[in-house]
C-alpha atoms as a PDB file:
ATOM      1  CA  UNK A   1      28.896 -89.862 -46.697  1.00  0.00           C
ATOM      2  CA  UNK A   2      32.668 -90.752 -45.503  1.00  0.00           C
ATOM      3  CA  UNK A   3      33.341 -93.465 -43.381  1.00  0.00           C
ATOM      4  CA  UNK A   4      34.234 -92.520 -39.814  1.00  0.00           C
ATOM      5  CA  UNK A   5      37.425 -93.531 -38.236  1.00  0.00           C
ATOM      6  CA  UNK A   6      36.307 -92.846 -34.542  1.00  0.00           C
ATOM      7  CA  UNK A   7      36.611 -95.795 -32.350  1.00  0.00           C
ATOM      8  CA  UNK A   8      34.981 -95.794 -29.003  1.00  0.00           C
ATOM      9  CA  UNK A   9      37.876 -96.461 -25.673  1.00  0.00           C
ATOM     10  CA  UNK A  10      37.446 -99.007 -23.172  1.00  0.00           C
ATOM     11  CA  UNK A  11      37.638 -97.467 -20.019  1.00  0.00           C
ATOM     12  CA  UNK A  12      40.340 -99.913 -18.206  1.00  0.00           C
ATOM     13  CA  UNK A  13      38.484-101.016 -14.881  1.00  0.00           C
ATOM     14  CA  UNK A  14      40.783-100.206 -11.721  1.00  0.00           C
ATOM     15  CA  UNK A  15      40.280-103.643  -9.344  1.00  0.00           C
ATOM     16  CA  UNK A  16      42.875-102.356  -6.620  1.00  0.00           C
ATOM     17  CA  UNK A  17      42.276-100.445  -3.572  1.00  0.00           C
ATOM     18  CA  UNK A  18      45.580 -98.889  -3.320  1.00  0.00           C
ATOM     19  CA  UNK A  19      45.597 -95.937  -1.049  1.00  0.00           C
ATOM     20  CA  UNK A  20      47.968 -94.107  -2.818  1.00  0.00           C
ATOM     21  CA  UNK A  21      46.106 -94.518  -6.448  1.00  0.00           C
ATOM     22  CA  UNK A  22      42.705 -93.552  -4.229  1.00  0.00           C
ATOM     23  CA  UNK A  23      44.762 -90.427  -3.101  1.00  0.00           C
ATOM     24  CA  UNK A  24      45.609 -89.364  -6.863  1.00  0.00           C
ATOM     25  CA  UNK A  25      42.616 -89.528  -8.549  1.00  0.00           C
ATOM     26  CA  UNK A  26      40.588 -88.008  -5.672  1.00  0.00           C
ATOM     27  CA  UNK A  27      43.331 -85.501  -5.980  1.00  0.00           C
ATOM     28  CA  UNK A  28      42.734 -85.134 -10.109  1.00  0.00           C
ATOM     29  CA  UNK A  29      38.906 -85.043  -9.287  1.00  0.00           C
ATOM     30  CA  UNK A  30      39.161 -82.301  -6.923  1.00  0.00           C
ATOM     31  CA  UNK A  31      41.462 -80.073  -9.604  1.00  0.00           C
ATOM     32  CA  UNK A  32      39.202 -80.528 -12.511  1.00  0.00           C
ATOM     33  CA  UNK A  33      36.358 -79.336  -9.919  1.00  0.00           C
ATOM     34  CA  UNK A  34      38.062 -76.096  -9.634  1.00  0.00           C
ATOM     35  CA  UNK A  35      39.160 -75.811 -12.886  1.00  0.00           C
ATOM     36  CA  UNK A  36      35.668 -76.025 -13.748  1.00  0.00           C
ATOM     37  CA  UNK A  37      34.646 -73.342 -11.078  1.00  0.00           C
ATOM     38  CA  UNK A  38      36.991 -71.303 -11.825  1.00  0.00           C
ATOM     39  CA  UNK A  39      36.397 -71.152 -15.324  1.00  0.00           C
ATOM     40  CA  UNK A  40      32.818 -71.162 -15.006  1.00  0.00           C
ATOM     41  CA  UNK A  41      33.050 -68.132 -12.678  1.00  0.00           C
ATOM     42  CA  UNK A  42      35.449 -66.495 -15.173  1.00  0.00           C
ATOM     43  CA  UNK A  43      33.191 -66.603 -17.938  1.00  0.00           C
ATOM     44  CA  UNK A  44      30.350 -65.047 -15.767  1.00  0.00           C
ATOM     45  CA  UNK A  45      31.929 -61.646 -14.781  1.00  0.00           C
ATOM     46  CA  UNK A  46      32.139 -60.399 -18.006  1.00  0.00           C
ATOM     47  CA  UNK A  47      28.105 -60.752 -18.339  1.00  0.00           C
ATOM     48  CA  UNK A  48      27.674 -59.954 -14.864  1.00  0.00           C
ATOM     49  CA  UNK A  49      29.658 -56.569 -15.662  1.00  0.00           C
ATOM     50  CA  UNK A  50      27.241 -56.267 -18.600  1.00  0.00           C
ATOM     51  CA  UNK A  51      23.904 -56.023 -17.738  1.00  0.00           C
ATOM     52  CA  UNK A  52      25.206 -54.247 -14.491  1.00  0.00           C
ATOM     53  CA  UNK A  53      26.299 -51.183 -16.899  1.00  0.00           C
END
């Protein structure tokens, strides 16, 4: 078997309370959370329509 080259990331720990950095990644949370709706509700019409035929 071949070595892997993956590496794991740190995840850099955020220490401030900045308002403004609060404000953008509440803002980045909330996108993602209907990016996910949305594409999780896009991928169900299709098999909604089908077993409605």
């Amino acid at each position: 078997m071949s070595k892997s080259n993956l590496h794991a990331l740190s995840q850099p720990e955020v220490a401030t309370t900045d308002p403004l950095h609060e404000l953008i990644r509440q803002g980045a949370r909330d996108l993602i959370a209907k990016a996910v709706e949305f594409g999780a509700s896009g991928l169900a019409e299709p098999v909604c329509r089908c077993f409605n035929t």
